[in-house]
N, C-alpha and C. Protein backbone atom coordinates (compact mmCIF):
# COMPACT_ATOMS: atom_id res chain seq x y z
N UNK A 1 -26.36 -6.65 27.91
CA UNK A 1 -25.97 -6.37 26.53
C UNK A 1 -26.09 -7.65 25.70
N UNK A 2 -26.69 -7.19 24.31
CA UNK A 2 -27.08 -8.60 23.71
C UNK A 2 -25.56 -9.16 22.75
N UNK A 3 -24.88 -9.96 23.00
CA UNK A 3 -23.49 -10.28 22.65
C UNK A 3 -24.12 -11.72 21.34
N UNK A 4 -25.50 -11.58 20.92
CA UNK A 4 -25.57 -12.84 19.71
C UNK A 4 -25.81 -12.23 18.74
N UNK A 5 -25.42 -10.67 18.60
CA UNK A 5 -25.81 -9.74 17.49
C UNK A 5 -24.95 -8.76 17.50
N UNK A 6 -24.62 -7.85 16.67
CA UNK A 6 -24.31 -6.32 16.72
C UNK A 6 -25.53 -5.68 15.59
N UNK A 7 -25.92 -4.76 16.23
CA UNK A 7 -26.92 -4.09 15.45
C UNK A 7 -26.55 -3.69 14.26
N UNK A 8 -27.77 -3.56 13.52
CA UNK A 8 -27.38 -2.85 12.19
C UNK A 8 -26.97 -2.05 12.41
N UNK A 9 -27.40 -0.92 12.87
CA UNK A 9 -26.71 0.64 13.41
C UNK A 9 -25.59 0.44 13.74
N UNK A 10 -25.06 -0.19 14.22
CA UNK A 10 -24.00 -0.03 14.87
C UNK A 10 -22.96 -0.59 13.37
N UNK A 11 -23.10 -1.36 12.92
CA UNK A 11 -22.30 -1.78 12.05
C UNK A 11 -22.20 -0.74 10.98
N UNK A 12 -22.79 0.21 10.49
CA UNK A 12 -23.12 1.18 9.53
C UNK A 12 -22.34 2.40 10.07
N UNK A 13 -22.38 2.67 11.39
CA UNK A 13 -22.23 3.63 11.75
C UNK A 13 -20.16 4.32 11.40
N UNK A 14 -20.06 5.18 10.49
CA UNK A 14 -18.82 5.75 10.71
C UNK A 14 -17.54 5.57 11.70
N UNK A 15 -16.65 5.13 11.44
CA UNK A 15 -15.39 4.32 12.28
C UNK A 15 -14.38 4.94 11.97
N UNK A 16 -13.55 5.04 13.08
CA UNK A 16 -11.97 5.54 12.50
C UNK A 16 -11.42 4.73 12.06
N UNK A 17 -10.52 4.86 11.42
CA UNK A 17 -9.49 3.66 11.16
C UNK A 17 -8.18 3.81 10.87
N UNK A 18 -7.43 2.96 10.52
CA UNK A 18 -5.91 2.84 10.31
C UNK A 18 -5.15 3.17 9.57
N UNK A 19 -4.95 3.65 8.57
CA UNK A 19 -4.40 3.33 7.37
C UNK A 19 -2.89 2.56 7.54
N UNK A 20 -2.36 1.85 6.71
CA UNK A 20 -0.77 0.81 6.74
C UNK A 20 -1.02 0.53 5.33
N UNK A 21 0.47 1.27 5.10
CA UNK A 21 1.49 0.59 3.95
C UNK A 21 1.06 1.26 3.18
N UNK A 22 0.07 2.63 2.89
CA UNK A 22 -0.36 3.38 1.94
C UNK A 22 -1.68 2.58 0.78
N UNK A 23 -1.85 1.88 1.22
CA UNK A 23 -3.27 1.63 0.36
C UNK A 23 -3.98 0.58 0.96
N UNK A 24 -4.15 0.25 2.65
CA UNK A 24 -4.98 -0.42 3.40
C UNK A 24 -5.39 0.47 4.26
N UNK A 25 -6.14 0.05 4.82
CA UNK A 25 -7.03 0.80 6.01
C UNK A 25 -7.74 -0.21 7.30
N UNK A 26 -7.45 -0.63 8.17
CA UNK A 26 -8.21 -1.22 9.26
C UNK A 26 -9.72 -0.55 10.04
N UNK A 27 -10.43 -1.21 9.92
CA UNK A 27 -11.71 -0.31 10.42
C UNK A 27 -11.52 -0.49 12.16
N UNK A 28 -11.76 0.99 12.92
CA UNK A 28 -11.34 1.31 14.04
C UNK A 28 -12.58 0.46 14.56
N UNK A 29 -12.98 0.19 15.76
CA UNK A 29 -13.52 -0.37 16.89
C UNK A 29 -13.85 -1.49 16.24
N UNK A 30 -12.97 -2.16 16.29
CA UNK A 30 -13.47 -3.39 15.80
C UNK A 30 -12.19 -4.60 16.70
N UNK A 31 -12.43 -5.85 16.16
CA UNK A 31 -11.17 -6.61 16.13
C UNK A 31 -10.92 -7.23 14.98
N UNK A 32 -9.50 -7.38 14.38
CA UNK A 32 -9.22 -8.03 13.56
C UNK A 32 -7.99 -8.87 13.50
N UNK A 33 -7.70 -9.84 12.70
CA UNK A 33 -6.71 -10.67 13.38
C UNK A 33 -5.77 -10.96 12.06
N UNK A 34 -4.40 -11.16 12.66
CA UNK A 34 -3.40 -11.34 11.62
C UNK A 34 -2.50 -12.77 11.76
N UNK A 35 -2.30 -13.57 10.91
CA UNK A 35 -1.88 -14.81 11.34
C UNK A 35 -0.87 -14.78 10.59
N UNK A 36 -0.07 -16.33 10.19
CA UNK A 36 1.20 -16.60 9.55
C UNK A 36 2.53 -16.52 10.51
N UNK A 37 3.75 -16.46 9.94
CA UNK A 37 4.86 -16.73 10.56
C UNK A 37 5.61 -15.56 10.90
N UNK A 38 5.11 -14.36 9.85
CA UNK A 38 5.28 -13.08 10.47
C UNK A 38 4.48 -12.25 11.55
N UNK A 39 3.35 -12.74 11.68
CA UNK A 39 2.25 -12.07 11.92
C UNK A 39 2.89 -10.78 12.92
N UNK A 40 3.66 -11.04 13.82
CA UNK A 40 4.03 -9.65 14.68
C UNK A 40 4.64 -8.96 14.08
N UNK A 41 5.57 -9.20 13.32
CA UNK A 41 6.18 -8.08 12.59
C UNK A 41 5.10 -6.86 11.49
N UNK A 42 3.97 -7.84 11.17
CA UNK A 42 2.83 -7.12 10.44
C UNK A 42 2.56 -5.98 12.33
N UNK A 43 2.49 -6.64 13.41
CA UNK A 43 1.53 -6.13 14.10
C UNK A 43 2.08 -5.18 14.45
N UNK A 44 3.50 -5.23 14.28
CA UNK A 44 4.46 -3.90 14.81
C UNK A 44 4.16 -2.79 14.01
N UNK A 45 4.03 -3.14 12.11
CA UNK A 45 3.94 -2.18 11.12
C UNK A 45 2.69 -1.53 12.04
N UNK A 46 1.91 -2.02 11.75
CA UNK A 46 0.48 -1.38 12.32
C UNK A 46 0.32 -0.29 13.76
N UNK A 47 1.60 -0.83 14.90
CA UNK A 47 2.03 0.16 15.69
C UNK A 47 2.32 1.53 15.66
N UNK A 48 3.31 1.17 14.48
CA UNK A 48 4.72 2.01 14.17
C UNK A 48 3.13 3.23 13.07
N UNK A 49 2.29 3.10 12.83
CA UNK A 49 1.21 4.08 12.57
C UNK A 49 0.24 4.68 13.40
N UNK A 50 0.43 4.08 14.75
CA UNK A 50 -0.66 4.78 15.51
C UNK A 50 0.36 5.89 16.46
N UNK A 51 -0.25 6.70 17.54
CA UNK A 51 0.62 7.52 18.33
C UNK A 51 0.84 7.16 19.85
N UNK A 52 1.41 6.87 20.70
CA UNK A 52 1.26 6.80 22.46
C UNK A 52 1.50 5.20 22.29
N UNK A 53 1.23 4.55 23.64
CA UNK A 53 1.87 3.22 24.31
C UNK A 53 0.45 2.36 23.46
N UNK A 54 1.39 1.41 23.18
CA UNK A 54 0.45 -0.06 22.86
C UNK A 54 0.39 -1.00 23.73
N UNK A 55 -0.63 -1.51 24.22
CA UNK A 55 -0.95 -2.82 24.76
C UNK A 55 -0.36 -4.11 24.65
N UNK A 56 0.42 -4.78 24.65
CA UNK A 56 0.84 -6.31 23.59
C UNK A 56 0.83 -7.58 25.29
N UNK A 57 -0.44 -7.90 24.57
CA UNK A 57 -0.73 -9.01 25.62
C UNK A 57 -0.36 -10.35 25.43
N UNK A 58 0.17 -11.31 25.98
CA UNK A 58 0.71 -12.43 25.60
C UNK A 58 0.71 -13.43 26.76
N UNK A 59 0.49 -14.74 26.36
CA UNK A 59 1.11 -15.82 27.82
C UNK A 59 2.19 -16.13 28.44
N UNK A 60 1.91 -15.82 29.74
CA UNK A 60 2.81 -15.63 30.44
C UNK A 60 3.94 -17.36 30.18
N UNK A 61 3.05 -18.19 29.79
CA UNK A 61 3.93 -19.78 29.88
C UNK A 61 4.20 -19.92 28.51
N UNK A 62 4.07 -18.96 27.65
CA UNK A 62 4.75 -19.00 26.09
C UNK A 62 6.08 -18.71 26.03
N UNK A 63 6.90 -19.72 24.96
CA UNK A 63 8.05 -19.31 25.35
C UNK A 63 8.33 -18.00 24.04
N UNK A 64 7.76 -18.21 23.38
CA UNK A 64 8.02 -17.08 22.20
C UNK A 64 7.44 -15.46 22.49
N UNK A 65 8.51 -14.33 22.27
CA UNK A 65 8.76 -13.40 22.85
C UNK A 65 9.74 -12.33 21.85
N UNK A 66 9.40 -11.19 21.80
CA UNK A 66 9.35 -10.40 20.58
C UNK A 66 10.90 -9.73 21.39
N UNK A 67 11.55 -10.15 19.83
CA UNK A 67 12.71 -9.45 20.27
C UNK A 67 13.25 -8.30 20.09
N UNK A 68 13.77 -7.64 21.35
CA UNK A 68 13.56 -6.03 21.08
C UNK A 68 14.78 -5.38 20.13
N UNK A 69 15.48 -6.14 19.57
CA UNK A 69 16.25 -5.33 18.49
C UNK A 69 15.61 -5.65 17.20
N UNK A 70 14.60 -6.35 17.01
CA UNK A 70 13.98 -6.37 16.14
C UNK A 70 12.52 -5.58 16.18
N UNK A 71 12.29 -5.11 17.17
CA UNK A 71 11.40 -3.81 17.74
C UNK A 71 11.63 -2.96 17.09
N UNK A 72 13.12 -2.75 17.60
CA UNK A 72 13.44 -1.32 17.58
C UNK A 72 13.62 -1.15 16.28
N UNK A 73 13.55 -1.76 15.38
CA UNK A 73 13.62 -1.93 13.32
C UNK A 73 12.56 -0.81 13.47
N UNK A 74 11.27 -1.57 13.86
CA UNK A 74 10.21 -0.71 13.62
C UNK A 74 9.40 0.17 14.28
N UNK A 75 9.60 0.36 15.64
CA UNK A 75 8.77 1.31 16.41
C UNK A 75 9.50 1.43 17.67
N UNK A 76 9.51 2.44 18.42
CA UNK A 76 10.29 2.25 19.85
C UNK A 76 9.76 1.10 20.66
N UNK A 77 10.75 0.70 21.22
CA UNK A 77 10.31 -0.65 22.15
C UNK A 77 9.53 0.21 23.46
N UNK A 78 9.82 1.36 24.11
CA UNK A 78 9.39 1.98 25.13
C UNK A 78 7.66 2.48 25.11
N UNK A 79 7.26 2.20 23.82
CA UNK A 79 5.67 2.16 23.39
C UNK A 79 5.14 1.07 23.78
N UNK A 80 5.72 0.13 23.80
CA UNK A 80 5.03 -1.54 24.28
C UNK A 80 5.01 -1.66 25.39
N UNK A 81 3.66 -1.75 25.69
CA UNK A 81 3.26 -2.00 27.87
C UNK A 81 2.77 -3.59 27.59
N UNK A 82 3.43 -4.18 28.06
CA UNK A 82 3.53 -6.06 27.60
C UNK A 82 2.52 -6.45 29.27
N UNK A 83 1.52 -7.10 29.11
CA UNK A 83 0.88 -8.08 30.14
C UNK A 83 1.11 -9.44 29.49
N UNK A 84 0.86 -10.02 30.66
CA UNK A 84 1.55 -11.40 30.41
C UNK A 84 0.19 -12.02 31.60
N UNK A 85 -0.67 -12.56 31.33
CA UNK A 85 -1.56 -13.03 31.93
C UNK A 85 -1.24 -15.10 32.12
N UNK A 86 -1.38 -15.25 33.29
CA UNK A 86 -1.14 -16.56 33.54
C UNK A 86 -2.21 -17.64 33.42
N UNK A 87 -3.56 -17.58 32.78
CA UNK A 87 -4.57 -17.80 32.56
C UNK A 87 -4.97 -18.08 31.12
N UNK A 88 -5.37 -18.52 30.36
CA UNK A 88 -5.31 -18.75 28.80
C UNK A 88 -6.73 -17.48 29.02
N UNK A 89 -8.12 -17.84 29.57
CA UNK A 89 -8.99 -17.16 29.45
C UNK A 89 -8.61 -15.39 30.35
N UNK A 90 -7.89 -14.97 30.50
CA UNK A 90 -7.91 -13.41 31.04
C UNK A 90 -6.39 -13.41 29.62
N UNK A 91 -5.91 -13.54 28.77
CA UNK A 91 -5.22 -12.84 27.34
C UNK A 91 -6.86 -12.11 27.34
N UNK A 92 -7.87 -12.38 26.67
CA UNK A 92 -8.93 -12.04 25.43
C UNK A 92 -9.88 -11.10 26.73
N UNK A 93 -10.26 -11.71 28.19
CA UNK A 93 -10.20 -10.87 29.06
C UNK A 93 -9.52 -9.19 29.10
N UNK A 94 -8.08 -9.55 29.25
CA UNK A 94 -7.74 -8.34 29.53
C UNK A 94 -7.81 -6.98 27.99
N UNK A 95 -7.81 -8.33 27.30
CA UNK A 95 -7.68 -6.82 25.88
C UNK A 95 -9.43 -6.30 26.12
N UNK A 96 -10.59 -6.84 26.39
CA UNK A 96 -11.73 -6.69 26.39
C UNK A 96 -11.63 -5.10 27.41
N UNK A 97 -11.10 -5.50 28.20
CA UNK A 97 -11.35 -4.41 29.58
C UNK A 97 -10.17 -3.37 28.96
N UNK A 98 -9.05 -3.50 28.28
CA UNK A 98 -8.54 -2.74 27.79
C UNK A 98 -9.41 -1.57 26.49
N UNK A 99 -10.08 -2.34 25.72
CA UNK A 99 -10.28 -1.82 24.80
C UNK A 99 -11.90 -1.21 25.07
N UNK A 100 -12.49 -1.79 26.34
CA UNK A 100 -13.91 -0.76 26.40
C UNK A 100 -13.12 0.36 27.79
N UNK A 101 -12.03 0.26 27.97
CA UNK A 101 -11.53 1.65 28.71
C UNK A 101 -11.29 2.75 27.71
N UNK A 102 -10.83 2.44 26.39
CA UNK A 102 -10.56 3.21 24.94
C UNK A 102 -9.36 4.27 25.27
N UNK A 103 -8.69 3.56 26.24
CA UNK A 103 -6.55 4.55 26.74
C UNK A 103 -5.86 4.26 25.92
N UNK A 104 -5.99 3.73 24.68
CA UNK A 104 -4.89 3.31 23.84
C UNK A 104 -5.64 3.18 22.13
N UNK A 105 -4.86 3.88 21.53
CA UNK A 105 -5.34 3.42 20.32
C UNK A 105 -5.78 1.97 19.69
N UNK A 106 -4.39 0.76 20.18
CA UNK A 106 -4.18 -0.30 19.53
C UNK A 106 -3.70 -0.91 20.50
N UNK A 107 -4.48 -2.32 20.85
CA UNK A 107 -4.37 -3.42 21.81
C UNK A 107 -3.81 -4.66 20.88
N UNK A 108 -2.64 -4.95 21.44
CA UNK A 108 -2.56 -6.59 20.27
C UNK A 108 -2.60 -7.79 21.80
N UNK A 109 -3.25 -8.84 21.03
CA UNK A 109 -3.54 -10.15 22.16
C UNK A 109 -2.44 -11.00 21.26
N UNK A 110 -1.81 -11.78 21.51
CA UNK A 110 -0.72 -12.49 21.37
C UNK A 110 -1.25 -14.08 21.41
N UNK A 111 -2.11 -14.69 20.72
CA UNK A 111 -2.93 -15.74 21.31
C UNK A 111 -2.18 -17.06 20.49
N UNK A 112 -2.30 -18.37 21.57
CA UNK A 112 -1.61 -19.56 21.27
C UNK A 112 -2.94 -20.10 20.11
N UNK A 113 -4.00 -19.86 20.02
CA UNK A 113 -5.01 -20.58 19.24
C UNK A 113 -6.12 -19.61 18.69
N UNK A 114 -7.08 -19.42 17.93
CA UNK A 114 -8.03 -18.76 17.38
C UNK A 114 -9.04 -18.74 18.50
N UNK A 115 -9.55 -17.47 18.93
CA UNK A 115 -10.78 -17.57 19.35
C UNK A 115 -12.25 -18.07 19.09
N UNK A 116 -13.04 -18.24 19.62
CA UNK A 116 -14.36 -18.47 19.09
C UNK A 116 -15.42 -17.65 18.89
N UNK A 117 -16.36 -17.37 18.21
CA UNK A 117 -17.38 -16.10 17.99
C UNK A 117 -17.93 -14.83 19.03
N UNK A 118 -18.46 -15.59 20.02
CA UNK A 118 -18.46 -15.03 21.40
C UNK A 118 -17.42 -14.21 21.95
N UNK A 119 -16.32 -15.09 22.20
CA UNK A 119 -15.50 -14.09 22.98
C UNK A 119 -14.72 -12.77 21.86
N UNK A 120 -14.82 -13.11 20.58
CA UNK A 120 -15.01 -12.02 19.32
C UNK A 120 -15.62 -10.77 18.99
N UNK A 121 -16.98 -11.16 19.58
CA UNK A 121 -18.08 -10.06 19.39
C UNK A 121 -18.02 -9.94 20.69
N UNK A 122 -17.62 -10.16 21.83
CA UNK A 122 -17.27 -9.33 23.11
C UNK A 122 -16.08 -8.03 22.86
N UNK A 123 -15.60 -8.45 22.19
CA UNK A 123 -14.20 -7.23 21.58
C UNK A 123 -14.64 -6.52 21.29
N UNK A 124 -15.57 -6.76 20.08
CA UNK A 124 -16.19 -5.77 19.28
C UNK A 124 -16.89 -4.62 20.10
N UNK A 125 -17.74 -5.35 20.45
CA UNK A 125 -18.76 -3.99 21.44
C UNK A 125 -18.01 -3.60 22.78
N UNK A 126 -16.93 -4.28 23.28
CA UNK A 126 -16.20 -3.14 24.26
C UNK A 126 -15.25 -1.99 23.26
N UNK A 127 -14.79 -2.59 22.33
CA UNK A 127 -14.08 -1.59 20.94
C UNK A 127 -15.20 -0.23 20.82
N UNK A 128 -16.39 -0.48 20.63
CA UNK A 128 -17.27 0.34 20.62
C UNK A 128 -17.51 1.34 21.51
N UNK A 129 -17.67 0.40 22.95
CA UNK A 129 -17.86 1.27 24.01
C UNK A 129 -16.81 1.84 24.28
N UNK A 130 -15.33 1.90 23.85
CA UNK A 130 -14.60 2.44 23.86
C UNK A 130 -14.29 3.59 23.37
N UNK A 131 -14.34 3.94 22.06
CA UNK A 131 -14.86 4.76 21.50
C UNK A 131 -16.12 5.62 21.56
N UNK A 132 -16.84 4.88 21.65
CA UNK A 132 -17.97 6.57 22.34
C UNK A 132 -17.80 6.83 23.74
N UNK A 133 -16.94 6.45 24.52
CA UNK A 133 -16.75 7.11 25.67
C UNK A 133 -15.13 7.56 25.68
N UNK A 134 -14.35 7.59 24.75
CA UNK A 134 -12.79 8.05 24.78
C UNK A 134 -12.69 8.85 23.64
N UNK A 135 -13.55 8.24 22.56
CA UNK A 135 -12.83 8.66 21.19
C UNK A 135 -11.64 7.86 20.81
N UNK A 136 -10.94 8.27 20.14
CA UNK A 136 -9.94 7.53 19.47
C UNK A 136 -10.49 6.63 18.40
N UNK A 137 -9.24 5.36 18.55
CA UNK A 137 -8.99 4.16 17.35
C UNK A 137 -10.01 3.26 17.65
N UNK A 138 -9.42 2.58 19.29
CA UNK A 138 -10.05 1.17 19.64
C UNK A 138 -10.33 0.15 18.52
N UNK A 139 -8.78 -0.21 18.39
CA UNK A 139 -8.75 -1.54 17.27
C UNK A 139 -8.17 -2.16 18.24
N UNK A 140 -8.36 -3.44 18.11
CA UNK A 140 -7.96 -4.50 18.91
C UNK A 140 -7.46 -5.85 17.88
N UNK A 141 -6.14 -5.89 17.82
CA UNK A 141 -5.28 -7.32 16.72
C UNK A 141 -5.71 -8.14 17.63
N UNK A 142 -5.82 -9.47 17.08
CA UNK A 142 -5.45 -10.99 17.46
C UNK A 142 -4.52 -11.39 16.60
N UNK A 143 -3.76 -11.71 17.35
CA UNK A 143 -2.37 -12.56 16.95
C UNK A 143 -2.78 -13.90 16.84
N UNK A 144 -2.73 -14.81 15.64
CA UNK A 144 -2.81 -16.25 16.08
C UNK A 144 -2.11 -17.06 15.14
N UNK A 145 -1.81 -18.52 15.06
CA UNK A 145 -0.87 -19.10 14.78
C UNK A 145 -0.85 -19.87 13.32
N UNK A 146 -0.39 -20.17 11.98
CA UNK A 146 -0.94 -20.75 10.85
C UNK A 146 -1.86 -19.78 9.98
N UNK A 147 -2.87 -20.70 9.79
CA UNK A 147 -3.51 -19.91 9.05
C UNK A 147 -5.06 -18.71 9.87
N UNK A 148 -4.72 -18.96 10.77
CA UNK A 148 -6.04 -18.64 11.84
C UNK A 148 -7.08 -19.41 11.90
N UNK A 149 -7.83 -18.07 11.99
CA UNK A 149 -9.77 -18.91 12.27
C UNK A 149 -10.17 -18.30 12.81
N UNK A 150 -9.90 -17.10 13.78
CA UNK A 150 -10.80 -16.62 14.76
C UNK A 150 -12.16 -16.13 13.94
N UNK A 151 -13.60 -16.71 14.91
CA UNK A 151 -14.63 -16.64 13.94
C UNK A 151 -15.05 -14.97 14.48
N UNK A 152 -15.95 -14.23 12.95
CA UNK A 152 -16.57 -12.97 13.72
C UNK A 152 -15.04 -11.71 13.51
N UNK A 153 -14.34 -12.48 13.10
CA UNK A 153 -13.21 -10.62 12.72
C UNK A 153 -13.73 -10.07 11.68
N UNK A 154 -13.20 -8.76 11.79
CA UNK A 154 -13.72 -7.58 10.94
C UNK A 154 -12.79 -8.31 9.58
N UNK A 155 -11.25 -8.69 9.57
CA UNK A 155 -10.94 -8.63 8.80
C UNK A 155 -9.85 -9.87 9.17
N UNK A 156 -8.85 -10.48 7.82
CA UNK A 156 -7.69 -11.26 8.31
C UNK A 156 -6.67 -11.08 7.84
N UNK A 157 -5.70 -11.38 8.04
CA UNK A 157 -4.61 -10.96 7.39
C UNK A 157 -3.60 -11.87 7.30
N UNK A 158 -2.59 -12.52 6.46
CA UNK A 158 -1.49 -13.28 6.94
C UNK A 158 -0.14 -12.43 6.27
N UNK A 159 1.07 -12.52 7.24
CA UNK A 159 2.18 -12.23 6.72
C UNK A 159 3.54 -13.36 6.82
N UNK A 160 3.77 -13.25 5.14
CA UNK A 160 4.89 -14.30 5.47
C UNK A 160 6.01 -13.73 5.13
N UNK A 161 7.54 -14.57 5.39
CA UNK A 161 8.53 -13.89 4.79
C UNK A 161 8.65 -14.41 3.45
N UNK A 162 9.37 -13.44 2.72
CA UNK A 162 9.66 -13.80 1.21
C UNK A 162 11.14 -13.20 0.71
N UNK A 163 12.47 -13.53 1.27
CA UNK A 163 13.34 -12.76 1.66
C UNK A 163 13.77 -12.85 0.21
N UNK A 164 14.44 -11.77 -0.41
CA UNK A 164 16.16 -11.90 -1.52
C UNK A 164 17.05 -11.48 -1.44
N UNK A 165 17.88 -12.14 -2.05
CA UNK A 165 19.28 -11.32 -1.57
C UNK A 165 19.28 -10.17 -1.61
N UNK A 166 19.10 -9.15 -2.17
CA UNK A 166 19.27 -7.79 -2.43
C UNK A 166 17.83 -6.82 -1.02
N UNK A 167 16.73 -7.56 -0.95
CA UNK A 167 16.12 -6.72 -0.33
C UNK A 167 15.42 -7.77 0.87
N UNK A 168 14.51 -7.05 1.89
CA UNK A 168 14.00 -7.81 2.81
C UNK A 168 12.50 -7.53 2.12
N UNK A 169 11.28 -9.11 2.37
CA UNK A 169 10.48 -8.65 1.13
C UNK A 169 9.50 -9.36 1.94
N UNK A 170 8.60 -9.45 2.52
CA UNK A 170 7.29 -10.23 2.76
C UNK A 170 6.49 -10.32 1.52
N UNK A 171 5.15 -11.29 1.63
CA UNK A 171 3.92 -11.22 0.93
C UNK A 171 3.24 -11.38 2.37
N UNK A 172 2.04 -10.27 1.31
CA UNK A 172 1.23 -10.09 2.68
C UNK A 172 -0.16 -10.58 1.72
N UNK A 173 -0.93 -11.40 2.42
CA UNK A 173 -2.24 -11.55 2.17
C UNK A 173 -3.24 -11.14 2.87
N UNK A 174 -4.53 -10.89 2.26
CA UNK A 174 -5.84 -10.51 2.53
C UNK A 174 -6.58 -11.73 2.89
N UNK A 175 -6.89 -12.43 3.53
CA UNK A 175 -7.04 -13.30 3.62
C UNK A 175 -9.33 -13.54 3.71
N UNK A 176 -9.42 -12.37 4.39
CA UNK A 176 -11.05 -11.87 4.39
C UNK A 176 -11.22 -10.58 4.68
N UNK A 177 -12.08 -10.20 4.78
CA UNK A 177 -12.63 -8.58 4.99
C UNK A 177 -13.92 -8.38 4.48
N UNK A 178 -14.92 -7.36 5.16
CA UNK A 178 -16.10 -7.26 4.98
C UNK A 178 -16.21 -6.68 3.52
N UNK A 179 -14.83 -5.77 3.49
CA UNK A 179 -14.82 -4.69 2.41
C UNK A 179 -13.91 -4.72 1.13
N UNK A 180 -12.94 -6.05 1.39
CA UNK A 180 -12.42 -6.83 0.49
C UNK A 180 -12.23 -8.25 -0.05
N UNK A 181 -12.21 -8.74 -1.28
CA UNK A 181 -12.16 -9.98 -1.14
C UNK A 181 -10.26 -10.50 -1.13
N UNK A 182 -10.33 -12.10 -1.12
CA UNK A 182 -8.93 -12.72 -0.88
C UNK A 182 -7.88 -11.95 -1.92
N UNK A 183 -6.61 -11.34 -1.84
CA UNK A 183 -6.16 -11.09 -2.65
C UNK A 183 -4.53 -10.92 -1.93
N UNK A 184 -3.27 -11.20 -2.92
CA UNK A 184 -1.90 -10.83 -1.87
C UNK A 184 -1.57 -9.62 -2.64
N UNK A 185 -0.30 -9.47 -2.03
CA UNK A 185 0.58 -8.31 -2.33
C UNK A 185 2.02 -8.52 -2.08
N UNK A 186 2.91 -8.50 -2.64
CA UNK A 186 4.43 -8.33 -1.77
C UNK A 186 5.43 -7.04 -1.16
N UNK A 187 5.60 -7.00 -0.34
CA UNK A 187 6.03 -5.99 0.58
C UNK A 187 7.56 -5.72 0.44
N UNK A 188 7.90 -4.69 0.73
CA UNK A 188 9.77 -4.33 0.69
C UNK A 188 10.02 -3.45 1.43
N UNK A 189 11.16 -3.30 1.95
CA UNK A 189 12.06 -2.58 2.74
C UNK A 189 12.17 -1.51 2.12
N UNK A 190 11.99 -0.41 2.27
CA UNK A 190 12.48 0.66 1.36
C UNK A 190 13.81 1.35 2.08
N UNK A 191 13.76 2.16 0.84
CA UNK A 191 15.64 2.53 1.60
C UNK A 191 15.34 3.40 2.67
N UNK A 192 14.40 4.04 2.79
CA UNK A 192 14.38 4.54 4.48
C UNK A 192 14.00 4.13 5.34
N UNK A 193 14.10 2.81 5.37
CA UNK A 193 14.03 1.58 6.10
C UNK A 193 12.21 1.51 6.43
N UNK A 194 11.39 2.11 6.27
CA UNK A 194 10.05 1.58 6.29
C UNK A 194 9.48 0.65 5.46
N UNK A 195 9.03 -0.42 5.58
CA UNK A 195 8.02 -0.88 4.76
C UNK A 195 7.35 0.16 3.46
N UNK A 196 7.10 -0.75 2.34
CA UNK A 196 6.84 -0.25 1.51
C UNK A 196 5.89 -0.94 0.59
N UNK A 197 4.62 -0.91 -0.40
CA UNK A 197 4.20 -1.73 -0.37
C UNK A 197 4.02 -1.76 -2.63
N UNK A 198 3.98 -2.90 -2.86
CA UNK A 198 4.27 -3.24 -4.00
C UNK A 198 3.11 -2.18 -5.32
N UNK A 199 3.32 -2.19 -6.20
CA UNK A 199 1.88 -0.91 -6.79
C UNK A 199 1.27 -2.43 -6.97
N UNK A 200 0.93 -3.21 -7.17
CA UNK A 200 -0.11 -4.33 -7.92
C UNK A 200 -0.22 -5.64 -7.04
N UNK A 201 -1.51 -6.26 -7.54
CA UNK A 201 -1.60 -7.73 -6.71
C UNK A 201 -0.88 -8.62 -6.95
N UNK A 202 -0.25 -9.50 -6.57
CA UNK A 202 0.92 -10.39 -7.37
C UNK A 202 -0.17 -11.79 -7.07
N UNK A 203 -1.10 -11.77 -6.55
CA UNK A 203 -1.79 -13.23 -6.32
C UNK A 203 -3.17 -13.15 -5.88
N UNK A 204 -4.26 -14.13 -6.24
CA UNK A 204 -5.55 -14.56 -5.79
C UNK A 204 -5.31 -15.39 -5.70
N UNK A 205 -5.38 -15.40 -4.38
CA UNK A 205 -5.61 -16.78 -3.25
C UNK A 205 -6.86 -17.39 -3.92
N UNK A 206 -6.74 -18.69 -3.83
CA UNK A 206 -8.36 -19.41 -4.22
C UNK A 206 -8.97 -19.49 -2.77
C-alpha cells in the first residue's frame, strides 16, 4: 500500500461523519486531532455523540489520567475500553489496528507529543479500510499537548477553559481544516447540563 499519497478518489469519495455542538461536523475515516488544556474534555463531547464502547488509548508511564467523575459529567465511564500501551511507538500502533478493524465508531490516542506525517496517513487509510469493510464512523482523535502539530490531520482543534462565575464556558478554536479556515467560538454549559455552543464567532485567530 502506497502510504506517500492518498488518492484523489479516495479523498473525494463520500464520508460519514460526526456532527458536535450543533454546527460542526468531523469527517468520518479520517484522523483528526484536538490539542490545548482541555483537549479531553472536547474528546469526551465528541464521545458523548457517537453510540457503543470507545477506544481511549494512552501511556501506560503517563501520569495524567481522566477522571471518572468528571466522565461521568459527560458520557458513561462504562463506554471507555482504556489501553495503556508501554511502548511510545504501539499508542499510534494500536489505534491503527483498531481503526482498520472498524469495531468502534471513535478511537482517541492520548499522545505525549504530535505525530509525524507517515504514521498520520497510516491512520488515515486503515480509517478507510475500516470502513469499507465494517461500515460505520472510523474517526480516529489524536490527543496532543499545547498547541499541536500533528502533520497530515484532516482537521485541528484546540479547547481551552474560559470559566465565569455564573456559567462553565470554554472557547473552542478551529485551528485548521480542509473545509474551514482558523476561526473560535465560545462554548457553555447549558441548563441540561450539555454543552452548548455560542450562535457567532467571537474570534479570528491570525
Amino acid at each position: 500500500m502506497d502510504l506517500t499519497k492518498l488518492t484523489r478518489q479516495s479523498y473525494r469519495r463520500d464520508r460519514p461523519g460526526l456532527p458536535f455542538l450543533g454546527q460542526f461536523r468531523l469527517a468520518g475515516a479520517r484522523a483528526h486531532e484536538v490539542c490545548g488544556p482541555a483537549r479531553r474534555r472536547l474528546a469526551l463531547w465528541l464521545a458523548a455523540e457517537t453510540t457503543g464502547p470507545v477506544i481511549w488509548i494512552r501511556p501506560a508511564w503517563h501520569p495524567d489520567r481522566l477522571h471518572m467523575a468528571g466522565v461521568r459529567a459527560e458520557i458513561d465511564p462504562a463506554r471507555l475500553i482504556f489501553v495503556e500501551p508501554d511502548r511510545p511507538e504501539d499508542i499510534l500502533w494500536s489505534m491503527e489496528e483498531g481503526l482498520r478493524a472498524g469495531v468502534v465508531a471513535l478511537m482517541v490516542a492520548d499522545l505525549p507529543d504530535p505525530p509525524g506525517l507517515t504514521p498520520v496517513r497510516r491512520l488515515h487509510l486503515a480509517a478507510e479500510a475500516g470502513v469499507e469493510a465494517q461500515g460505520g464512523l472510523g474517526l480516529g482523535l489524536i490527543l496532543t499537548p499545547g498547541d499541536g502539530g500533528a502533520a497530515g490531520v484532516e482537521s485541528r482543534w484546540r479547547l481551552d477553559p474560559a470559566q465565569e462565575a455564573e456559567a462553565d464556558r470554554w472557547r473552542l478554536t478551529r485551528l485548521r481544516a480542509r473545509d474551514g479556515g482558523p476561526a473560535a467560538w465560545d462554548v457553555t454549559r447549558g441548563p441540561e447540563g450539555r454543552a452548548t455552543l455560542a450562535a457567532h464567532r467571537v474570534t479570528e485567530p491570525a
